[in-house]
Protein backbone atom coordinates (compact mmCIF):
# COMPACT_ATOMS: atom_id res chain seq x y z
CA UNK A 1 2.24 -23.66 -2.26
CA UNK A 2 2.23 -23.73 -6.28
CA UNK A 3 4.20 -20.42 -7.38
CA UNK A 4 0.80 -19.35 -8.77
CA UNK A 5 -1.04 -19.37 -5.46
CA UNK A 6 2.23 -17.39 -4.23
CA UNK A 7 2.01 -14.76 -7.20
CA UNK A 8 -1.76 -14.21 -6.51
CA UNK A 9 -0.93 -13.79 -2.89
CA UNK A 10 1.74 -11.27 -3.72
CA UNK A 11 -0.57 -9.11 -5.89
CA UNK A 12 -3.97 -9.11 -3.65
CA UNK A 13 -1.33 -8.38 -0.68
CA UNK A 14 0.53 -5.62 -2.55
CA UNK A 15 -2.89 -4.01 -3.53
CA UNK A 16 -4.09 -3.82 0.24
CA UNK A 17 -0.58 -2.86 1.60
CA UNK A 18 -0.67 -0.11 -0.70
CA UNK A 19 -4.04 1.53 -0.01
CA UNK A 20 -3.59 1.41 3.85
CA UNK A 21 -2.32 4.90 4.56
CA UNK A 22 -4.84 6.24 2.96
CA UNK A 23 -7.85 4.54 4.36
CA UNK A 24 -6.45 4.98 8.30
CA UNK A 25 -6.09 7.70 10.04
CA UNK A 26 -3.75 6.70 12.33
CA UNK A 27 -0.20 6.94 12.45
CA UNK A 28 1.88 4.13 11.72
CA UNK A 29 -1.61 2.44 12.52
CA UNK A 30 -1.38 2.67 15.97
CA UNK A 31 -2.25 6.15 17.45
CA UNK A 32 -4.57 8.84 16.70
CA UNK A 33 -2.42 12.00 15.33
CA UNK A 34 -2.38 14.77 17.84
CA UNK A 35 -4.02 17.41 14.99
CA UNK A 36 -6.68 14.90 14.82
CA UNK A 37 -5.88 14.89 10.55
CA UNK A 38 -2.81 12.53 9.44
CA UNK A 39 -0.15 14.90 7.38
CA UNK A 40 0.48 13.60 3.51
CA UNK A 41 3.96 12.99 4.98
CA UNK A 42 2.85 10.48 7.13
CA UNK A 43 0.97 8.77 4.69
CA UNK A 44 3.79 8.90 2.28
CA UNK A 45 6.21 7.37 4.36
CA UNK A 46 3.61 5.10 5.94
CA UNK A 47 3.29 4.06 1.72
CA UNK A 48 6.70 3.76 1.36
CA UNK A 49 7.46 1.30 5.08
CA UNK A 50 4.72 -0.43 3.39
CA UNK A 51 6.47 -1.40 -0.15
CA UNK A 52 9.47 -1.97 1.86
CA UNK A 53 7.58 -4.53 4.35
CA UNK A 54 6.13 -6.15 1.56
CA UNK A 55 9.50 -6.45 -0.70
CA UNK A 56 10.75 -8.84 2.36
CA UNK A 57 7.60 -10.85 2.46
CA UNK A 58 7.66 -11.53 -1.15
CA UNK A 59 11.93 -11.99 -0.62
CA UNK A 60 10.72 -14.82 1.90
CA UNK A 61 8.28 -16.18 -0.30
CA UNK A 62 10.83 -16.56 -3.30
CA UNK A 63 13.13 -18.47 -1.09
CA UNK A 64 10.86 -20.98 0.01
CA UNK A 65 9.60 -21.54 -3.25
CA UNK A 66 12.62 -21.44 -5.29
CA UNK A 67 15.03 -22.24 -2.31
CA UNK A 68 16.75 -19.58 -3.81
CA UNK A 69 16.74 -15.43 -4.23
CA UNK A 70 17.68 -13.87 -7.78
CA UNK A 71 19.85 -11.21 -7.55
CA UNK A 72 18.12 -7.84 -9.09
CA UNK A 73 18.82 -4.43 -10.61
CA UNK A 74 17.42 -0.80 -9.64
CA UNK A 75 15.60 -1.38 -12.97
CA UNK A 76 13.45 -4.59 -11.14
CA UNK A 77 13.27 -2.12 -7.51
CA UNK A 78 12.10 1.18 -9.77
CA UNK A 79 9.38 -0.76 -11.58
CA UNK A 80 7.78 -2.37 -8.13
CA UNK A 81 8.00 0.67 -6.78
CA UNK A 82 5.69 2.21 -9.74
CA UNK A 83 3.48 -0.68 -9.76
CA UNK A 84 3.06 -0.31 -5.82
CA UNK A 85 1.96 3.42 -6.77
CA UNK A 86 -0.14 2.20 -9.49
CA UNK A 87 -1.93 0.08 -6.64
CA UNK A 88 -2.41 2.95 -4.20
CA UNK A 89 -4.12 5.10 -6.79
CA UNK A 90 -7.58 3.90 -5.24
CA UNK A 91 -6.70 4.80 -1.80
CA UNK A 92 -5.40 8.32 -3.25
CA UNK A 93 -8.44 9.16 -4.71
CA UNK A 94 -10.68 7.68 -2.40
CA UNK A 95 -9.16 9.90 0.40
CA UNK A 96 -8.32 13.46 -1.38
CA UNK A 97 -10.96 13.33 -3.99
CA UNK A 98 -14.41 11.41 -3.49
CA UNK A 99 -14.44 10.90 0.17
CA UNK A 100 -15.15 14.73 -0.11
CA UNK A 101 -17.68 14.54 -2.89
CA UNK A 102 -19.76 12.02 -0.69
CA UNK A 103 -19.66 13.74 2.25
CA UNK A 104 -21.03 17.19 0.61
CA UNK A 105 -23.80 14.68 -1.08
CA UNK A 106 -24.85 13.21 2.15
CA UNK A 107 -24.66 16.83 3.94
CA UNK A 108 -27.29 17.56 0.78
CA UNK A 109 -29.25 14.69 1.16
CA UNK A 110 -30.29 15.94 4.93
């Protein structure tokens, strides 16, 4: 695998990761929650299990491209972290702003 297969990989893999607690409504994507609605909690620290899951994939990937891993600062960890919230914005939106404007449309549309 060329490093720019494994880049691409890393991004289309990061932008999924990060929009999965919002498109599920299950916790930890397993069970249903007992309320029947999924808290913002959950989601949030579904989000951040998530970035934290996908830090060691990309870890492994470095190593078996590089055959090595290059030590980083917070600085590298902060901006990640802001790009994986960049990538969850769709998700976000999708579930605490339009899913709601769609619904009332296709109530309207009836």
């Amino acid at each position: 695998m060329s490093a720019t297969t494994a880049v691409w990989i890393v991004l289309l893999l990061s932008m999924v990761a990060a929009n999965l607690p919002w498109m599920s409504n299950r916790v930890f994507f397993i069970r249903e929650p007992g309320s029947g609605r999924k808290s913002a909690w959950f989601r949030l620290l579904e989000w951040l299990l998530l970035y934290f899951i996908v830090g060691g994939i990309v870890m492994g990937l470095e190593q078996k491209i590089t055959g090595t891993r290059h030590a980083q600062d917070w600085e590298f960890y902060a901006v990640t972290a802001c790009l994986f919230l960049v990538f969850a914005l769709p998700g976000f939106i999708y579930r605490t702003d339009l899913r709601v404007h769609l619904d009332r449309a296709k109530r309207r549309a009836r």
